[in-house]
C-alpha atoms as a PDB file:
ATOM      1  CA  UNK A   1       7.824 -23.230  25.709  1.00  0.00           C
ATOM      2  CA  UNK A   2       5.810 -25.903  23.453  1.00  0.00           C
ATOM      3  CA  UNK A   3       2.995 -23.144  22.831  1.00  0.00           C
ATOM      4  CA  UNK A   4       5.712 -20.885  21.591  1.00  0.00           C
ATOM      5  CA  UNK A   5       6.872 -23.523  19.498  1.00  0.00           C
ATOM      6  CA  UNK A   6       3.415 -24.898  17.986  1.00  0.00           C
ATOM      7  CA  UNK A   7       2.483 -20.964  17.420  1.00  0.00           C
ATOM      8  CA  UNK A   8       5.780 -20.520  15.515  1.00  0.00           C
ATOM      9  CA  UNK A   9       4.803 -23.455  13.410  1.00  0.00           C
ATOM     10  CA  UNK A  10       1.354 -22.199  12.767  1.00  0.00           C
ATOM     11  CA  UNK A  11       1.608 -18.677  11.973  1.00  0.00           C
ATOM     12  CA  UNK A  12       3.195 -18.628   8.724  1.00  0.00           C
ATOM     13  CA  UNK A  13       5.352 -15.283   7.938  1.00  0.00           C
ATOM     14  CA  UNK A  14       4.375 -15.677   4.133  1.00  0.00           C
ATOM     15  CA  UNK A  15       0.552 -16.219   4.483  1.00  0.00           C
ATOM     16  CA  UNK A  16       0.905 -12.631   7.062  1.00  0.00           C
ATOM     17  CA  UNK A  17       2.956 -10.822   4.045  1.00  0.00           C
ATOM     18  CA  UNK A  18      -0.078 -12.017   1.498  1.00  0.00           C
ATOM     19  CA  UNK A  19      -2.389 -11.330   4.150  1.00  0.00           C
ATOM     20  CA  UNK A  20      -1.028  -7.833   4.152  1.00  0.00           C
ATOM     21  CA  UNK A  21      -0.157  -6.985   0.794  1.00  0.00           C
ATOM     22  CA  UNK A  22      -4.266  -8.772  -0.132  1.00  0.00           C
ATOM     23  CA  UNK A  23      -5.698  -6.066   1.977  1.00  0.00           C
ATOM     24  CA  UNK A  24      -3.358  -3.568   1.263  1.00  0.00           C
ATOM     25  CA  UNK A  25      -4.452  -3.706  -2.474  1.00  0.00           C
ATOM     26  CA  UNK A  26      -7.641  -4.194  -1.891  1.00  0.00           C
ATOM     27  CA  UNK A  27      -8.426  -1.306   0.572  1.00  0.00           C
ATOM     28  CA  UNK A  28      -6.206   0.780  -1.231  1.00  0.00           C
ATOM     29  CA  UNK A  29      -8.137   0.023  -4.718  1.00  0.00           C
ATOM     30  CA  UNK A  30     -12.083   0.718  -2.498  1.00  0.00           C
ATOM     31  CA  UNK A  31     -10.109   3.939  -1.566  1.00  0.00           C
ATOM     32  CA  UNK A  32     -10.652   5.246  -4.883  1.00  0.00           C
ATOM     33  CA  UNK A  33     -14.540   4.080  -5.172  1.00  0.00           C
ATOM     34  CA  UNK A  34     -15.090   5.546  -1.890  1.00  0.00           C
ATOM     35  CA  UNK A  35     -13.940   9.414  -2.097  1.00  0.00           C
ATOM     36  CA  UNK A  36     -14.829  11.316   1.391  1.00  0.00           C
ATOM     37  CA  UNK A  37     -16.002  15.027   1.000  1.00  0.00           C
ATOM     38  CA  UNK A  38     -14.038  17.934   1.570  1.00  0.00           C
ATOM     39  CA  UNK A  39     -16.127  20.065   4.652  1.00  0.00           C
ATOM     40  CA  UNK A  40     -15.115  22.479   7.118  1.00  0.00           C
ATOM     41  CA  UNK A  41     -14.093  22.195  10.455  1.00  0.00           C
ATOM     42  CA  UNK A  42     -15.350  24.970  12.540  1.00  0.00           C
ATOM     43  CA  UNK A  43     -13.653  23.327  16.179  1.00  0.00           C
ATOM     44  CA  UNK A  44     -12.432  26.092  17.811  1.00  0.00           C
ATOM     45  CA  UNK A  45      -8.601  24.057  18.108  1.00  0.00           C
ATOM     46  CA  UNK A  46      -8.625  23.989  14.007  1.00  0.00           C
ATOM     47  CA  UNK A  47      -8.542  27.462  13.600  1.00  0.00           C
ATOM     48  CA  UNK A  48      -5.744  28.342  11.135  1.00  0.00           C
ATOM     49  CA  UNK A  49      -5.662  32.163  11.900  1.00  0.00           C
ATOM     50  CA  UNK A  50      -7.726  35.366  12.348  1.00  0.00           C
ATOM     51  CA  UNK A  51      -8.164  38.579  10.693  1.00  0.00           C
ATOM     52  CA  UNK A  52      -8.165  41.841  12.741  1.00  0.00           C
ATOM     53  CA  UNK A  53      -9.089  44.927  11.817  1.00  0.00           C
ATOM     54  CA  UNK A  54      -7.151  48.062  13.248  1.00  0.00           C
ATOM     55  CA  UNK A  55      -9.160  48.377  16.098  1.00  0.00           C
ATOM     56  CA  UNK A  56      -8.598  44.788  16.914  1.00  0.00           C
ATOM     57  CA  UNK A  57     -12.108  43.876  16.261  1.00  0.00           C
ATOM     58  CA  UNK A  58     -12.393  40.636  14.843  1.00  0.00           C
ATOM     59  CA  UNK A  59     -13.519  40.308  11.437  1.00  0.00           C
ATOM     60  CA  UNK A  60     -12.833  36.467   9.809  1.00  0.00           C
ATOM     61  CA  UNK A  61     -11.611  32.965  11.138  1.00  0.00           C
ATOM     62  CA  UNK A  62      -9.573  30.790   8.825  1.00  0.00           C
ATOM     63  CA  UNK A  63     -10.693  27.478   9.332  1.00  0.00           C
ATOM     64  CA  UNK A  64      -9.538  24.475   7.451  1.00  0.00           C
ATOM     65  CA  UNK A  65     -11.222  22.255   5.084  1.00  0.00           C
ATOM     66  CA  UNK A  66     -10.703  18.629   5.860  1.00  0.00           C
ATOM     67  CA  UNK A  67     -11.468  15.122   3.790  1.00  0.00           C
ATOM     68  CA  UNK A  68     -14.885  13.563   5.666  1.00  0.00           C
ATOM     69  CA  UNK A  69     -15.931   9.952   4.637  1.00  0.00           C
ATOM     70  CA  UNK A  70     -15.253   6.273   5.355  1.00  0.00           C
ATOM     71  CA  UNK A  71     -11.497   6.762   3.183  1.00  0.00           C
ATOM     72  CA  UNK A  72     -11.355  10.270   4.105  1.00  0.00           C
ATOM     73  CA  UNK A  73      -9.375  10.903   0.771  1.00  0.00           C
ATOM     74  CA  UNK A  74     -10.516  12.724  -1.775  1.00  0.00           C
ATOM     75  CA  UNK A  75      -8.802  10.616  -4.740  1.00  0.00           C
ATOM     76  CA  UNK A  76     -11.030  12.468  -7.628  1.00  0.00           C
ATOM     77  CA  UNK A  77      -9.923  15.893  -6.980  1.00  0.00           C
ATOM     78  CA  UNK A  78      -6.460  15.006  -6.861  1.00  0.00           C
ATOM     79  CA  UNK A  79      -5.879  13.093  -9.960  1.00  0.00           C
ATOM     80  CA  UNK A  80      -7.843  15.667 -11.806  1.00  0.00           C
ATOM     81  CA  UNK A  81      -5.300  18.670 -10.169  1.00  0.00           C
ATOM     82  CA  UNK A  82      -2.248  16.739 -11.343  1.00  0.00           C
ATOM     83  CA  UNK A  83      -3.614  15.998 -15.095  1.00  0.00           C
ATOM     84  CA  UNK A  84      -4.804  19.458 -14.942  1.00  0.00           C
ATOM     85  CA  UNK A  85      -0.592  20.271 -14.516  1.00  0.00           C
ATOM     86  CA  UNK A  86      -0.310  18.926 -17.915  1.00  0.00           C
ATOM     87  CA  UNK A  87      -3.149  20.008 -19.856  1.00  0.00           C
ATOM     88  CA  UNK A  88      -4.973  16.701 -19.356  1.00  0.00           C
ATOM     89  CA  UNK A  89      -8.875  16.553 -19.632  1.00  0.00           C
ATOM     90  CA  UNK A  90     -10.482  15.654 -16.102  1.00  0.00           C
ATOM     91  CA  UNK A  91     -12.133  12.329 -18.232  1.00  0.00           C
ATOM     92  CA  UNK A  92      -8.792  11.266 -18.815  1.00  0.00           C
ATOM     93  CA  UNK A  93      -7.884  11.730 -15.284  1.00  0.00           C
ATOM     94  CA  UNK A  94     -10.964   9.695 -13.816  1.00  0.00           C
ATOM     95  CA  UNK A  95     -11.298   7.303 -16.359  1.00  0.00           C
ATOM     96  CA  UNK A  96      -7.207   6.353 -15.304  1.00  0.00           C
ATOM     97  CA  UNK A  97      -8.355   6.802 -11.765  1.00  0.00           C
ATOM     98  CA  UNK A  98     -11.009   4.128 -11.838  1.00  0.00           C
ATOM     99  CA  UNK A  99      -9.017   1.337 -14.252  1.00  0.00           C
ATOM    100  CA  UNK A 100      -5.904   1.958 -11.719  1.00  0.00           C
ATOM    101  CA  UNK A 101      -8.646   1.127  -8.760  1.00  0.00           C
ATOM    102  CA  UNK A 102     -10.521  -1.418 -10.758  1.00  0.00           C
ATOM    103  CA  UNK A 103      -6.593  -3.679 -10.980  1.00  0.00           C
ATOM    104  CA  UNK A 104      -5.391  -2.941  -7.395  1.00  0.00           C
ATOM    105  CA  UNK A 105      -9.378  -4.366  -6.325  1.00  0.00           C
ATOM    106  CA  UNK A 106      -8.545  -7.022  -8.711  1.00  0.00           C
ATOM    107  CA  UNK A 107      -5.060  -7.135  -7.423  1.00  0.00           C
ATOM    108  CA  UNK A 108      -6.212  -7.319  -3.895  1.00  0.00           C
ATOM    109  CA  UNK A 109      -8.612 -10.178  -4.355  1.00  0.00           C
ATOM    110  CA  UNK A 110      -6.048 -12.445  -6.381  1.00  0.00           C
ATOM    111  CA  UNK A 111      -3.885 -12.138  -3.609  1.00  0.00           C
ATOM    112  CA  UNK A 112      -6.305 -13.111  -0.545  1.00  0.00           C
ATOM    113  CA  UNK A 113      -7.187 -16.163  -2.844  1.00  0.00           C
ATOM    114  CA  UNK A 114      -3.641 -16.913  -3.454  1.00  0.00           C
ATOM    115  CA  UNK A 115      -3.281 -16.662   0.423  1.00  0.00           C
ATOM    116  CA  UNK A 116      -6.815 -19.198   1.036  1.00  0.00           C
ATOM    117  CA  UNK A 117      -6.286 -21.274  -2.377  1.00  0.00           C
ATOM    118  CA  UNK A 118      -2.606 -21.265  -3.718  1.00  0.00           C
ATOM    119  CA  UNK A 119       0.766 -21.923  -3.168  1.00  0.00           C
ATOM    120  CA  UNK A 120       3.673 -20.047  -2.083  1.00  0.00           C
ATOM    121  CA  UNK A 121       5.649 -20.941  -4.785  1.00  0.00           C
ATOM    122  CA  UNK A 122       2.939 -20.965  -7.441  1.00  0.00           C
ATOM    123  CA  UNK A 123       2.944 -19.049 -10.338  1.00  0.00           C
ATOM    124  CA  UNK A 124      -0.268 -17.534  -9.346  1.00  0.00           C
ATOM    125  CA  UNK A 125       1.599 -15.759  -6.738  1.00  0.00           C
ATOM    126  CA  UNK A 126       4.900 -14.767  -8.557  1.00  0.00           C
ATOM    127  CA  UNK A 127       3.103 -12.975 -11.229  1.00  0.00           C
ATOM    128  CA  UNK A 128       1.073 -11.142  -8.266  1.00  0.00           C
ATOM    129  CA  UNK A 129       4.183  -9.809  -7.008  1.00  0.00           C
ATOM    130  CA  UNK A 130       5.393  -8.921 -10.355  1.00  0.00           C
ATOM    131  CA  UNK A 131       2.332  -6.994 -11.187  1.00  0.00           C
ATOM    132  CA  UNK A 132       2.582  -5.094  -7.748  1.00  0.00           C
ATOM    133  CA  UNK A 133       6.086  -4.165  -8.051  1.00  0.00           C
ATOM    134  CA  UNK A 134       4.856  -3.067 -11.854  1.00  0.00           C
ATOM    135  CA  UNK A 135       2.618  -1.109 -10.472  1.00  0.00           C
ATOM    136  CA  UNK A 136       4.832   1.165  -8.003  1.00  0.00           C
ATOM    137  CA  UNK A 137       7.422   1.158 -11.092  1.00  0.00           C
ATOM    138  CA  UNK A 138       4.543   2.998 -12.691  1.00  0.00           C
ATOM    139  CA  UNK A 139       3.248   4.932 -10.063  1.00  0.00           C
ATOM    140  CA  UNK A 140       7.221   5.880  -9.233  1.00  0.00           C
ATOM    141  CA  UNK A 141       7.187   7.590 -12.776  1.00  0.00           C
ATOM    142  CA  UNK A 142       3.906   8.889 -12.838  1.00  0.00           C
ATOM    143  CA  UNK A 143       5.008  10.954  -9.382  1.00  0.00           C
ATOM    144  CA  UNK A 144       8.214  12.277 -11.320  1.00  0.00           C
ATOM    145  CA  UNK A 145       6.376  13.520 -14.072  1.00  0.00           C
ATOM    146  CA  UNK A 146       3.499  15.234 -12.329  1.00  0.00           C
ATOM    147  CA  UNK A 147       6.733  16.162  -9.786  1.00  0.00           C
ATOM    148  CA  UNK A 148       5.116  14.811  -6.423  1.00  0.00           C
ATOM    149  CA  UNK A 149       8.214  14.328  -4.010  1.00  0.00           C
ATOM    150  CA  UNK A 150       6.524  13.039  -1.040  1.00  0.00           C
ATOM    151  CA  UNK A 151       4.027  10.823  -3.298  1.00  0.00           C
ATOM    152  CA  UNK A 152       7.709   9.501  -4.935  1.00  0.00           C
ATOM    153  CA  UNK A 153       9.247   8.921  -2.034  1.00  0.00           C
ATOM    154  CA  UNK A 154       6.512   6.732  -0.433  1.00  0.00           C
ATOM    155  CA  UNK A 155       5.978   4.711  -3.519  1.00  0.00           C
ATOM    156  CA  UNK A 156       9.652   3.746  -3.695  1.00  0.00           C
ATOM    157  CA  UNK A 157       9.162   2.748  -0.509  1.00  0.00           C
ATOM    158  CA  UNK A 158       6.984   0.560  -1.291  1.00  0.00           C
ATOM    159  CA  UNK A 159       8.443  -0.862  -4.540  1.00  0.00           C
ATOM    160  CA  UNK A 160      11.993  -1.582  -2.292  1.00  0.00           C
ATOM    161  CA  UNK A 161       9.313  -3.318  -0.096  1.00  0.00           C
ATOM    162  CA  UNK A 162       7.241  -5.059  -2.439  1.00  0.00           C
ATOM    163  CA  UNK A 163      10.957  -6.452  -3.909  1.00  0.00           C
ATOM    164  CA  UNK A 164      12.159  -8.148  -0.790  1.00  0.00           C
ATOM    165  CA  UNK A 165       8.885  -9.726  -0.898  1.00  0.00           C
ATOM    166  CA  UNK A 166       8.949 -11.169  -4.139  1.00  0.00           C
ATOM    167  CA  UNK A 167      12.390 -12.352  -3.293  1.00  0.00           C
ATOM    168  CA  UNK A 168      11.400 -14.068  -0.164  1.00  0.00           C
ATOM    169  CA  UNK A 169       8.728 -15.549  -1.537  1.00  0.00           C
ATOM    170  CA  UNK A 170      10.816 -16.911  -4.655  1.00  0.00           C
ATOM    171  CA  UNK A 171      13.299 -18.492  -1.480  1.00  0.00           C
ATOM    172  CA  UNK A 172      10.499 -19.043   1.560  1.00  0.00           C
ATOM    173  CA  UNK A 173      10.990 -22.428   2.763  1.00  0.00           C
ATOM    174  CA  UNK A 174       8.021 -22.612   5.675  1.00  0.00           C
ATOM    175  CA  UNK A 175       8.261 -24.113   9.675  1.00  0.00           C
ATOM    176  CA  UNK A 176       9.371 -27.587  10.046  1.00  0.00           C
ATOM    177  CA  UNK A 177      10.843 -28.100   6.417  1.00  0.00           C
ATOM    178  CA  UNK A 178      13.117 -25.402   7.216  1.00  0.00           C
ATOM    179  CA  UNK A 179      13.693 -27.119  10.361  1.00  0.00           C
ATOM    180  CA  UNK A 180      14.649 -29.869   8.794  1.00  0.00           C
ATOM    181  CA  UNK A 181      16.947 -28.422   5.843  1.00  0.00           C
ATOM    182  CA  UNK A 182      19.047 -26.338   9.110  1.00  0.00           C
ATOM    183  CA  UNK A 183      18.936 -29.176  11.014  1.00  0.00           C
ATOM    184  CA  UNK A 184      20.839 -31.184   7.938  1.00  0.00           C
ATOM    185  CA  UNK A 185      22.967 -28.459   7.287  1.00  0.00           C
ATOM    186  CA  UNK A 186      24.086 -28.297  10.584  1.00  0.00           C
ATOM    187  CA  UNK A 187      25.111 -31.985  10.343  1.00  0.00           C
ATOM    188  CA  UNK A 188      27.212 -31.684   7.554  1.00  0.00           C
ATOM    189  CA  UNK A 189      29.324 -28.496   8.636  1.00  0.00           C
ATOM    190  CA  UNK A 190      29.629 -30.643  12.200  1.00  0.00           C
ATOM    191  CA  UNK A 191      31.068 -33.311   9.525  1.00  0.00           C
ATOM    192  CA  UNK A 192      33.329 -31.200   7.371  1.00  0.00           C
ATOM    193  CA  UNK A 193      34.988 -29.102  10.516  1.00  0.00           C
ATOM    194  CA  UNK A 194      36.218 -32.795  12.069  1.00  0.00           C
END
């Protein structure tokens, strides 16, 4: 029972949320530095369909092309097709593409040295949490105008997400000073109700 206690007392809940959202932004900024390739996969179980002729002799297999690399995604091609939606030049595209990566990177590192160097409370980390719940703001419009549903729906997600956060973190009190504040609190409702 005392090593569940000391453990609770050690592992903060706010230092795994920073610890999260750090590598969250960070990983999420490389992502864009780090495009995979699109090849094929010729495995037998990918095989999407096959052509017959009448005679039922075979004459093509469909096989998929999938994202290969250490991120797997291929963020390039996919910025340029939605800019392309709106008559956008593929500069504009991957010049956004990289600044957007070059912040979240940025983003990502402020918030593992907020998490090693800062405060909870600090305004270090409340302006973090305002710039990441900026961010899905903007990426939430930027999905209704290029009309990306499932792209929308995640990144509300995450803004709803990113919002509790930033209001636990405004209200966090951590381990034994909230001990102490319940343990107080308890005290004076025990005085009131006699």
């Amino acid at each position: 029972m005392k090593i569940i206690k000391y453990l609770n007392h050690k592992i903060s809940f706010y230092k795994i949320l920073l610890l999260f959202w750090g590598l969250f932004w960070l990983l999420n900024g490389m992502d864009k530095f780090f495009n995979g390739s699109f090849v094929p996969n010729p495995s037998s179980y990918a095989t999407k369909s096959i052509i017959y002729d009448m005679d039922g002799k075979k004459l093509y297999k469909v096989q998929p092309v999938e994202p290969y690399g250490w991120f797997g995604v291929n963020r390039d091609a996919k910025m340029v097709g939605y800019f392309k939606r709106l008559n956008l030049s593929k500069w504009l595209a991957l010049t956004s593409l990289y600044t957007i990566a070059t912040i979240e990177t940025i983003l990502g590192i402020s918030l593992l040295l907020v998490l090693l160097f800062g405060k909870i409370h600090s305004d270090w980390n409340r302006l973090n949490m305002k710039i990441i719940i900026g961010i899905f703001f903007a990426f939430s419009i930027f999905d209704i105008l290029f009309g990306d549903r499932m792209e929308l729906w995640e990144h509300g997600t995450f803004l709803i997400l990113a919002t509790i956060h930033y209001i636990y973190f405004l209200f966090a009190i951590p381990g034994e000073t909230f001990d102490t504040l319940r343990e107080n609190l308890y005290k004076k409702t025990k005085e009131i109700s006699k």
